[in-house]
C-alpha atoms as a PDB file:
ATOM      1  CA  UNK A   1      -9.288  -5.037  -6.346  1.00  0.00           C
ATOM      2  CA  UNK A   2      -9.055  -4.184  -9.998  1.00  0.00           C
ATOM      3  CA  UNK A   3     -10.195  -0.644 -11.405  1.00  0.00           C
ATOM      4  CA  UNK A   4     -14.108  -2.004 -12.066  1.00  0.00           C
ATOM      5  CA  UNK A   5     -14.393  -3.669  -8.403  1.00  0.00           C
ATOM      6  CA  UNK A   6     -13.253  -0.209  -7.174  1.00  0.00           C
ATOM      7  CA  UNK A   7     -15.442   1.939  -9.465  1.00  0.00           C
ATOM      8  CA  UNK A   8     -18.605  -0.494  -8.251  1.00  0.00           C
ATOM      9  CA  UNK A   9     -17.484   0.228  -4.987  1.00  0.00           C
ATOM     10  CA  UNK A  10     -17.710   4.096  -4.890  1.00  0.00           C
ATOM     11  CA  UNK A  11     -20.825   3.956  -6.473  1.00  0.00           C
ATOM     12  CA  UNK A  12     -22.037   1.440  -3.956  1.00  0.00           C
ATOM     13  CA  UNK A  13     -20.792   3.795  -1.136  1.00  0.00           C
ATOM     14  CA  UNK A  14     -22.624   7.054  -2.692  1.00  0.00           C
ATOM     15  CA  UNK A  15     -25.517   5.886  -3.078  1.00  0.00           C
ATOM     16  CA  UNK A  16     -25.948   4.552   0.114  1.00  0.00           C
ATOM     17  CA  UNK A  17     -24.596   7.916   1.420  1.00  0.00           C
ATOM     18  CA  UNK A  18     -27.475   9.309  -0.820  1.00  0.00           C
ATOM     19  CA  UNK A  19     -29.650   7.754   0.951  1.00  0.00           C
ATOM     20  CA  UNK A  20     -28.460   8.243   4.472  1.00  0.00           C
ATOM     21  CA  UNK A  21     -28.893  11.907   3.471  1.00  0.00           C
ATOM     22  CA  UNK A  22     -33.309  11.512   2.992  1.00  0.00           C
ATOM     23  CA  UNK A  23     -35.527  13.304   4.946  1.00  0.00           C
ATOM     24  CA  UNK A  24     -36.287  12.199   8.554  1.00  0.00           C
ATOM     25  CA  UNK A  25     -38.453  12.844  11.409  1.00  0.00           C
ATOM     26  CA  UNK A  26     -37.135  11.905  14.767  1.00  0.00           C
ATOM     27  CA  UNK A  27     -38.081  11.951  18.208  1.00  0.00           C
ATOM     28  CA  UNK A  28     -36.300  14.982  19.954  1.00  0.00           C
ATOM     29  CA  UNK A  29     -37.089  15.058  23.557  1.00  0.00           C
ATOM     30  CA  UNK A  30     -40.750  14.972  25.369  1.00  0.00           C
ATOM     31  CA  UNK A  31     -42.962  16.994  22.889  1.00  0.00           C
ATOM     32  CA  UNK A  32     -40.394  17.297  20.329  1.00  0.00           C
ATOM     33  CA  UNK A  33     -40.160  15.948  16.711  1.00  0.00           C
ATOM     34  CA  UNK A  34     -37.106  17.000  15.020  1.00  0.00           C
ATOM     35  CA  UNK A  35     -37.112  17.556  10.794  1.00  0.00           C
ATOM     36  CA  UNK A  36     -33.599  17.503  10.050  1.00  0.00           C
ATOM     37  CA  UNK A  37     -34.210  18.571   6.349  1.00  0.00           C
ATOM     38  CA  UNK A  38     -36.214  21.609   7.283  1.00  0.00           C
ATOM     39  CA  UNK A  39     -34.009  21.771  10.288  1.00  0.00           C
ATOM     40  CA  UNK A  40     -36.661  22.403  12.837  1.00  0.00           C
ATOM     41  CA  UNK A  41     -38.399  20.994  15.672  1.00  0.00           C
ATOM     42  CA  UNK A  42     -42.180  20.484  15.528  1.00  0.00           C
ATOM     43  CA  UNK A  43     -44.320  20.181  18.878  1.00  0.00           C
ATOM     44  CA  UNK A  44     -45.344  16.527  18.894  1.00  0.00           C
ATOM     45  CA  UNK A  45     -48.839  17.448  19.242  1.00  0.00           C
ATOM     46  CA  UNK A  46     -50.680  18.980  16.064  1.00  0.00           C
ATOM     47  CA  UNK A  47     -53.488  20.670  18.338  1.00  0.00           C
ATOM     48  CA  UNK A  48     -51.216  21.747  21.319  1.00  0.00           C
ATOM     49  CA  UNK A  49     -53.919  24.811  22.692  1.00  0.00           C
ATOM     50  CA  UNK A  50     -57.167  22.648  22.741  1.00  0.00           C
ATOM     51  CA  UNK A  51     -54.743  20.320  24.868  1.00  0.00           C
ATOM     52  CA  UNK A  52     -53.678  23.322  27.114  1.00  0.00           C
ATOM     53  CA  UNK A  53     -56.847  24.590  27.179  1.00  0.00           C
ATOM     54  CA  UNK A  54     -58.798  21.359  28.768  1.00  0.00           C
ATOM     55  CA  UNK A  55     -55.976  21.427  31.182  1.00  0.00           C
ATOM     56  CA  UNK A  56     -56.541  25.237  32.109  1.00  0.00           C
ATOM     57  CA  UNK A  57     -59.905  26.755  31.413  1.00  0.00           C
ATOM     58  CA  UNK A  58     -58.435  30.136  32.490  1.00  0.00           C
ATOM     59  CA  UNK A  59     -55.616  29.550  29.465  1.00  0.00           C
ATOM     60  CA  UNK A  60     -56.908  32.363  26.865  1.00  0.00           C
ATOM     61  CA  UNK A  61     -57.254  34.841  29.579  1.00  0.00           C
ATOM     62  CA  UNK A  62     -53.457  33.942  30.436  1.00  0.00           C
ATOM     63  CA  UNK A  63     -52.637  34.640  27.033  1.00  0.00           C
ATOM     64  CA  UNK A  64     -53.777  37.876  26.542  1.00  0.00           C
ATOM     65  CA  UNK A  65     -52.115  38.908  29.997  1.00  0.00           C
ATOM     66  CA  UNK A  66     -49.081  37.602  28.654  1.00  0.00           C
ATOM     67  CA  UNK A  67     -49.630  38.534  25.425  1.00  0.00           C
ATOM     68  CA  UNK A  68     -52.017  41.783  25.216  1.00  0.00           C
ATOM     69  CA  UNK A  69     -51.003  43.136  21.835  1.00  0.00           C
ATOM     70  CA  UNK A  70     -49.619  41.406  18.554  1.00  0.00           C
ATOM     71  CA  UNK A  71     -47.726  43.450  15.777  1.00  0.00           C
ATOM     72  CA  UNK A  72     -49.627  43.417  13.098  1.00  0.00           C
ATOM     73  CA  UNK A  73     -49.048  44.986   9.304  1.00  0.00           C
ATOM     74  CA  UNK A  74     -51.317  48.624   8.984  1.00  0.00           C
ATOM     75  CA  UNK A  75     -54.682  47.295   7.503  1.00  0.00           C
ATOM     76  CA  UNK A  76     -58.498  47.502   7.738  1.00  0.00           C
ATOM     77  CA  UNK A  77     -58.306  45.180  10.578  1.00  0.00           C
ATOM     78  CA  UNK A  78     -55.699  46.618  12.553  1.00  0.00           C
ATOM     79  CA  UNK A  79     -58.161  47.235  15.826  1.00  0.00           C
ATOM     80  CA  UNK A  80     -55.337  49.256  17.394  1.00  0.00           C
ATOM     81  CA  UNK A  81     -53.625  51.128  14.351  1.00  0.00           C
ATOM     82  CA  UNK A  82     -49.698  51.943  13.947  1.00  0.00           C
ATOM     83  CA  UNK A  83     -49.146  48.453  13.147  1.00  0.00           C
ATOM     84  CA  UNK A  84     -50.840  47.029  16.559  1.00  0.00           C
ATOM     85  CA  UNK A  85     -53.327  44.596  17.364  1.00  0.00           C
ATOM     86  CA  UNK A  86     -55.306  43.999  20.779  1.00  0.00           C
ATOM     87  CA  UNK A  87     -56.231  40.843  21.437  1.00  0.00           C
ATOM     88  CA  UNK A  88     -59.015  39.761  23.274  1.00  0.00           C
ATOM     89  CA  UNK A  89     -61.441  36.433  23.876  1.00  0.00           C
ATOM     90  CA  UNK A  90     -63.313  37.278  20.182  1.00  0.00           C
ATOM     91  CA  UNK A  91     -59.780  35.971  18.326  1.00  0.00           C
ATOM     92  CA  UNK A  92     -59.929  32.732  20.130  1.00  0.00           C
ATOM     93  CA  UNK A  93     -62.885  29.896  19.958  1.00  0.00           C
ATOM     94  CA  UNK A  94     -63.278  26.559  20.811  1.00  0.00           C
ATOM     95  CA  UNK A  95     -61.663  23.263  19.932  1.00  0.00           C
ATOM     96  CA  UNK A  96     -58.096  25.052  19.494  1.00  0.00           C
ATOM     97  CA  UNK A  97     -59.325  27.106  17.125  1.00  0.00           C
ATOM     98  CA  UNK A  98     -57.959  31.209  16.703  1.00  0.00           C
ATOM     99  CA  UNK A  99     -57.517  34.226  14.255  1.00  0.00           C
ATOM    100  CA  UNK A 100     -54.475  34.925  13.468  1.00  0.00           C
ATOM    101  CA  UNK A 101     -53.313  37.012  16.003  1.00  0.00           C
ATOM    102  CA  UNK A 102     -54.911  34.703  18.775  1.00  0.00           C
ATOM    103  CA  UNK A 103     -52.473  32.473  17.162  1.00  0.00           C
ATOM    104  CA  UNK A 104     -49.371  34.889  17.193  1.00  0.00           C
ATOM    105  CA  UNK A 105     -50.161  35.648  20.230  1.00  0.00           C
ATOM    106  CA  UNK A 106     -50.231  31.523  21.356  1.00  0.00           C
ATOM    107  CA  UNK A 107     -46.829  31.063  20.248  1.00  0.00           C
ATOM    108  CA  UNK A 108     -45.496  34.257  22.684  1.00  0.00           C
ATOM    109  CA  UNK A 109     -47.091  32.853  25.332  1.00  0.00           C
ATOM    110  CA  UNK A 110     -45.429  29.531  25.164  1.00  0.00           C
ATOM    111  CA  UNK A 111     -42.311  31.882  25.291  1.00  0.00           C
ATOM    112  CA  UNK A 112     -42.838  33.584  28.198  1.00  0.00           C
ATOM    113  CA  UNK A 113     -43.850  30.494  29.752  1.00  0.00           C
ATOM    114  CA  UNK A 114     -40.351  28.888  28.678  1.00  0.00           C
ATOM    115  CA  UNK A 115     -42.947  26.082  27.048  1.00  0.00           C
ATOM    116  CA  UNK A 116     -40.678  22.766  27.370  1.00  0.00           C
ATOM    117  CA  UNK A 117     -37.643  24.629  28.416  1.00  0.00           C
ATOM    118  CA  UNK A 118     -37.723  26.411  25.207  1.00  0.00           C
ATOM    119  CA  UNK A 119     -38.773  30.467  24.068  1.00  0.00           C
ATOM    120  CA  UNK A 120     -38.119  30.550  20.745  1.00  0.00           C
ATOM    121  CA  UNK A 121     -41.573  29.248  19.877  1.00  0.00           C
ATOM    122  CA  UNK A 122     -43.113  30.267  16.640  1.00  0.00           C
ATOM    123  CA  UNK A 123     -46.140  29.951  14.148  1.00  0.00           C
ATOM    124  CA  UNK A 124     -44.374  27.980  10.949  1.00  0.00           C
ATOM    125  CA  UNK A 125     -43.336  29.736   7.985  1.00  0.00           C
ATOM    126  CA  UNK A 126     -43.932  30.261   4.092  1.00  0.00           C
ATOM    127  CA  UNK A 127     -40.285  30.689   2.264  1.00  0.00           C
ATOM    128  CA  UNK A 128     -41.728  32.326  -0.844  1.00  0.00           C
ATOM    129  CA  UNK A 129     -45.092  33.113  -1.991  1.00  0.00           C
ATOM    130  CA  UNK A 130     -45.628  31.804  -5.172  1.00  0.00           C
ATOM    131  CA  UNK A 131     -47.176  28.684  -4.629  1.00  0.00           C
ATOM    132  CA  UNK A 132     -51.034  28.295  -4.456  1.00  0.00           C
ATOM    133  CA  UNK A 133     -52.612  24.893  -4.748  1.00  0.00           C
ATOM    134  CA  UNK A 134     -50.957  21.480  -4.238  1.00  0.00           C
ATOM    135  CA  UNK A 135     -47.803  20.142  -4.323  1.00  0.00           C
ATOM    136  CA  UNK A 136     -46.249  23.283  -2.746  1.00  0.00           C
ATOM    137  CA  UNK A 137     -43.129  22.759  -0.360  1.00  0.00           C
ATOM    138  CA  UNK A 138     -41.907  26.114  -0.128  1.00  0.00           C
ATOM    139  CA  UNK A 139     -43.354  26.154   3.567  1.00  0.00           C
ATOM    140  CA  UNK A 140     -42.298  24.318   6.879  1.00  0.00           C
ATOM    141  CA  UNK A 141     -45.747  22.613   6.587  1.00  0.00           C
ATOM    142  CA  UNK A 142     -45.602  22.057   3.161  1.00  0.00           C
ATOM    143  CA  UNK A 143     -42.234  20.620   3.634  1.00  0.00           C
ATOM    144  CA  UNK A 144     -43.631  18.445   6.638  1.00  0.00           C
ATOM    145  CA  UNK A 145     -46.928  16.874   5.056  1.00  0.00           C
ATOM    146  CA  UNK A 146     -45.143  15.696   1.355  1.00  0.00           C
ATOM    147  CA  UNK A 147     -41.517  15.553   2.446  1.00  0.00           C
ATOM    148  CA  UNK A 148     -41.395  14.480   6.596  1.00  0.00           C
ATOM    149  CA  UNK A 149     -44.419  12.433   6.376  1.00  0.00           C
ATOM    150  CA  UNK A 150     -44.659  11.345   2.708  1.00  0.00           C
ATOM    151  CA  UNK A 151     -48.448  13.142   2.253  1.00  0.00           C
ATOM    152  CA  UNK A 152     -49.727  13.225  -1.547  1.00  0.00           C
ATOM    153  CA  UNK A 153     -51.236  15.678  -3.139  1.00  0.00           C
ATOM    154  CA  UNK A 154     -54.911  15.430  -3.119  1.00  0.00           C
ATOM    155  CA  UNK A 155     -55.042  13.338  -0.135  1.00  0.00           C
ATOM    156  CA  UNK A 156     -55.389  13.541   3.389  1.00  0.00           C
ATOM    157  CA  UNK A 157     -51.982  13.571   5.902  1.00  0.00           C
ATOM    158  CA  UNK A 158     -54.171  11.706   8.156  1.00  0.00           C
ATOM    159  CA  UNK A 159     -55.041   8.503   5.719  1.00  0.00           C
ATOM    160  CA  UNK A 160     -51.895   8.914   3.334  1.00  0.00           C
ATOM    161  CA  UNK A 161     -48.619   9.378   5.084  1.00  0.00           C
ATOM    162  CA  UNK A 162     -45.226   7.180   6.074  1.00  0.00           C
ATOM    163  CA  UNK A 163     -44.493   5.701   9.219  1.00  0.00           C
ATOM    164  CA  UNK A 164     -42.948   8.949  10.761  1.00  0.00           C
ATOM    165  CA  UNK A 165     -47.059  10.391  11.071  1.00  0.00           C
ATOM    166  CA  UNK A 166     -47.254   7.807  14.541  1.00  0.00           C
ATOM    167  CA  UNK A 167     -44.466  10.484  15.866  1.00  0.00           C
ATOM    168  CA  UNK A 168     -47.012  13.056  16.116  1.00  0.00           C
ATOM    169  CA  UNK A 169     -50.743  13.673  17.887  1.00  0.00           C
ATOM    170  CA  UNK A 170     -53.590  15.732  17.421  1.00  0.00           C
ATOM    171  CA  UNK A 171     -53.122  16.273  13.831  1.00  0.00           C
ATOM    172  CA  UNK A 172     -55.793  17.423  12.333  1.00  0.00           C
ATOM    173  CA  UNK A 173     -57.800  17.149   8.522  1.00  0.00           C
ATOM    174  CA  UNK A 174     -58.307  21.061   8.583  1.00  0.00           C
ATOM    175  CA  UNK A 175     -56.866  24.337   7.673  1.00  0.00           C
ATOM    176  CA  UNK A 176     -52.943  25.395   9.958  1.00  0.00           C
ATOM    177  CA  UNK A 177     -52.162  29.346   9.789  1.00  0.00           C
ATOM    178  CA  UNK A 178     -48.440  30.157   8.970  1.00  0.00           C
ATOM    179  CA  UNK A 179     -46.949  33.036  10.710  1.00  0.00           C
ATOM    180  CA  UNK A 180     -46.319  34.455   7.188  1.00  0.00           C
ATOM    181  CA  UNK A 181     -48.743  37.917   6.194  1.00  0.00           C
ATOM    182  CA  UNK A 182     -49.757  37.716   2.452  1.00  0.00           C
ATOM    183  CA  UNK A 183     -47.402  39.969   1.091  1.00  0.00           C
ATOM    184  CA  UNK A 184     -50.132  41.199  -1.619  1.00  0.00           C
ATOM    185  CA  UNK A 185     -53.318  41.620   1.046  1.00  0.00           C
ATOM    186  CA  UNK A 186     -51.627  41.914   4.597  1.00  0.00           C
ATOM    187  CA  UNK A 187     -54.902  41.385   5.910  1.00  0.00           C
ATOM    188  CA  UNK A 188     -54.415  38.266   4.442  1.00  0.00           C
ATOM    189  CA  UNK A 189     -51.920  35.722   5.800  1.00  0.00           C
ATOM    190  CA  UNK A 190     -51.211  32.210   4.404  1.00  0.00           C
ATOM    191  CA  UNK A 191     -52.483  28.722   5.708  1.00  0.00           C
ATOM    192  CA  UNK A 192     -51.944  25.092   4.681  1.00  0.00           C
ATOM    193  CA  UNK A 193     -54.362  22.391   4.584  1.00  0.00           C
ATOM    194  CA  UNK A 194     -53.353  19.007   5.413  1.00  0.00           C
ATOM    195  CA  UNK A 195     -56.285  17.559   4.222  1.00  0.00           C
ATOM    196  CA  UNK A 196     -55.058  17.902   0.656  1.00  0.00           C
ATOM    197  CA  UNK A 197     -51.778  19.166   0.676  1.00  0.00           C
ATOM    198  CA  UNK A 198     -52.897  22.638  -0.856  1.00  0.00           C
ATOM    199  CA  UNK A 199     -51.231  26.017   0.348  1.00  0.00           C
ATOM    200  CA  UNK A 200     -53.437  29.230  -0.050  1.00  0.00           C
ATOM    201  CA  UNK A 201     -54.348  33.014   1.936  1.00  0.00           C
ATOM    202  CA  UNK A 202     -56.974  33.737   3.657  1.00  0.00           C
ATOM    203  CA  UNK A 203     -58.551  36.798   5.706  1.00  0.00           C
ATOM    204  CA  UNK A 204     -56.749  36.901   9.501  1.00  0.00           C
ATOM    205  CA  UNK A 205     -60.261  37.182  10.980  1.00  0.00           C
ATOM    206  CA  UNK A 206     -61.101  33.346  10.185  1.00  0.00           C
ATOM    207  CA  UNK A 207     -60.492  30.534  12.902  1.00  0.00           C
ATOM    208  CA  UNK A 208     -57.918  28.601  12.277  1.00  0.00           C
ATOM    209  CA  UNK A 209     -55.433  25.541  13.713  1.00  0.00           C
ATOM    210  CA  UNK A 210     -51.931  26.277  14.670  1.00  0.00           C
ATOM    211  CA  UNK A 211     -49.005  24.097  14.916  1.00  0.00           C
ATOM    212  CA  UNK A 212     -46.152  25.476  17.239  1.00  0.00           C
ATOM    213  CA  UNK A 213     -42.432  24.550  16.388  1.00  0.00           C
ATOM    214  CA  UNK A 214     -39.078  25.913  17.070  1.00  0.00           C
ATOM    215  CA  UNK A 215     -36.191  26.611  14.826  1.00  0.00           C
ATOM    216  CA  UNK A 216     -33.272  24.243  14.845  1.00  0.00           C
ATOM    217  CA  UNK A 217     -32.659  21.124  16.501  1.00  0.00           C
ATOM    218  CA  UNK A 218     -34.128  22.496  19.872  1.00  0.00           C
ATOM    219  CA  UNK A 219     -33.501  19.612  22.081  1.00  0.00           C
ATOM    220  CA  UNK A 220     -30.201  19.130  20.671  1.00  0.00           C
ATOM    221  CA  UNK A 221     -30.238  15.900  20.313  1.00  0.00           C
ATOM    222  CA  UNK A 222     -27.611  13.794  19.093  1.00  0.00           C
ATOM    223  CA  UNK A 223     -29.887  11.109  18.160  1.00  0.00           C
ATOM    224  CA  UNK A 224     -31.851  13.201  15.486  1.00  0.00           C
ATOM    225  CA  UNK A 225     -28.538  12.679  13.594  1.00  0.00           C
ATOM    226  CA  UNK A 226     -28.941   9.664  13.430  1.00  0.00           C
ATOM    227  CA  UNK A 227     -30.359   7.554   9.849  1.00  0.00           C
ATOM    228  CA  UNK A 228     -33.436   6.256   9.764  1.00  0.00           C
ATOM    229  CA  UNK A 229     -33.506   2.696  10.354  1.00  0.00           C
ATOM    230  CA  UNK A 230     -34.737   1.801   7.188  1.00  0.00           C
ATOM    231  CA  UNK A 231     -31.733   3.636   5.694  1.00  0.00           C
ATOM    232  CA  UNK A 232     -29.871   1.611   8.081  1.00  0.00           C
ATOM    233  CA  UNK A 233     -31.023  -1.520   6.740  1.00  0.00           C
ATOM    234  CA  UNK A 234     -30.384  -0.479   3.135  1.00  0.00           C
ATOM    235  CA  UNK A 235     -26.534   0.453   4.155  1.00  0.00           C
ATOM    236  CA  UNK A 236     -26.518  -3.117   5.369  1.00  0.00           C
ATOM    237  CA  UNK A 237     -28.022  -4.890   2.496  1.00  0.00           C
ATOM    238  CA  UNK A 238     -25.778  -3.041   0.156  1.00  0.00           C
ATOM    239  CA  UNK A 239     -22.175  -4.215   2.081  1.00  0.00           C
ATOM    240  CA  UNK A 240     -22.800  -7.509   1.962  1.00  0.00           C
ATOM    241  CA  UNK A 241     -23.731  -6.961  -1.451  1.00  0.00           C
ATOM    242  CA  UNK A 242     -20.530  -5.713  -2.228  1.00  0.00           C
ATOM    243  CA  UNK A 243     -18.469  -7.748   0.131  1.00  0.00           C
ATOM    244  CA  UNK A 244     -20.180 -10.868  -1.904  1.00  0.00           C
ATOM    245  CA  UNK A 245     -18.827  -9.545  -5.277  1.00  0.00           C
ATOM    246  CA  UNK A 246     -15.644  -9.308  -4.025  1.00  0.00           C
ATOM    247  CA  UNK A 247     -15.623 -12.728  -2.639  1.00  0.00           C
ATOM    248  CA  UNK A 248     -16.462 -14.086  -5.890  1.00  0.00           C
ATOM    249  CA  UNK A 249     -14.152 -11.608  -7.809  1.00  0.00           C
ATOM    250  CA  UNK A 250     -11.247 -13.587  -5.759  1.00  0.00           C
ATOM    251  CA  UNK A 251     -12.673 -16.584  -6.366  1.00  0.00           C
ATOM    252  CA  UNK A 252     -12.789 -16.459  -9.575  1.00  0.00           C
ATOM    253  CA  UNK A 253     -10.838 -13.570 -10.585  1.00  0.00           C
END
């Protein structure tokens, strides 16, 4: 192989390596979709307490047993004061719908109740907060709807997305709460909407969605490690590319 056969071949090799590297979302165990960029594990299902809920009509009144009082940042609508927050049936409504402490409180419950064999369940997070409007990734959902499951900006997850959107259920064309306070109003805390892809703040007394996931690969998994099987292909398609031009380079070299 002379030097320009070997220098085609590294580049062949890296850039399929590139692209054994992209984003994927991968089936992680009953429940479980794993985002090995992000490097968490979403529940499968995008509206997990309305599902609970028709299974258990005594569900919200199990939470706030479990769950009675929610840390909360001093504000005007700290109910409790000293940073505390009592919850009762007024933060949750109907359709799987909650304030923001209903929905802190949601993701402690699934704790206690070792939800899927796992208690490190948690409301997703924003990384920084500087990014209002579209096109912002600096959140696990903002990560999930452009990067995970290919959303655009200005369009709706559940129209515009990549194969990977058939992994999940229940997800819904309305506004998900974060478990990130608005660092400017903390009676503020942020949301994302996946009906456009924009990320915003809004009060903690509006009803909101919530989308449970878990840091890490929870399920452990060695098959979330595994490329995507159209990056699989491409690998393919570009050896026997190469092992062609080094037929011919023989052949005629």
């Amino acid at each position: 192989m002379n030097h320009k056969t070997k220098v085609a071949a590294l580049l062949a090799v890296g850039f399929l390596g590139a692209n054994l590297a992209q984003a994927s979302l991968i089936a992680d165990g009953p429940g479980l979709v794993y985002d090995n960029v992000a490097n968490v594990t979403w529940s499968s299902n995008g509206n997990l307490l309305a599902t609970m809920e028709a299974s258990n009509p005594s569900l919200v009144a199990n939470i706030i047993a479990a769950v009675p009082t929610v840390h909360d940042t001093p504000n005007g609508f700290d109910n409790a004061g000293a940073g505390n927050y009592n919850l009762s049936t007024a933060d949750f409504n109907s359709s799987g719908t909650m304030d923001w402490w209903g929905a802190m409180a949601w993701v402690k419950y699934l704790d206690s109740i070792n939800y899927l064999g796992h208690s490190t369940w948690m409301l997703p997070t924003t990384y920084t907060q500087n990014c209002f409007g579209v096109n912002c990734t600096n959140s696990m959902l903002g990560e999930l709807f452009y990067t995970g499951l290919g959303g655009s900006a200005g369009q709706s997850i559940t129209t515009t997305h990549n194969t990977s959107y058939g992994l999940f259920t229940n997800v819904l064309n309305s506004v998900y709460w974060s478990g990130t306070e608005y660092a400017s109003s903390p009676n503020s805390a942020w949301v994302f909407y996946p009906n456009n892809g924009y990320q915003g703040a809004f009060y903690k007394v509006y009803n909101y969605y919530s989308w449970a996931v878990l840091p890490g690969n929870a399920a452990g998994n060695a098959a979330a490690n595994v490329p995507e099987p159209a990056s699989l292909a491409l690998l393919g398609i570009g050896l026997l590319g190469l092992m062609a031009g080094l037929r011919r380079h023989r052949r005629f070299g």
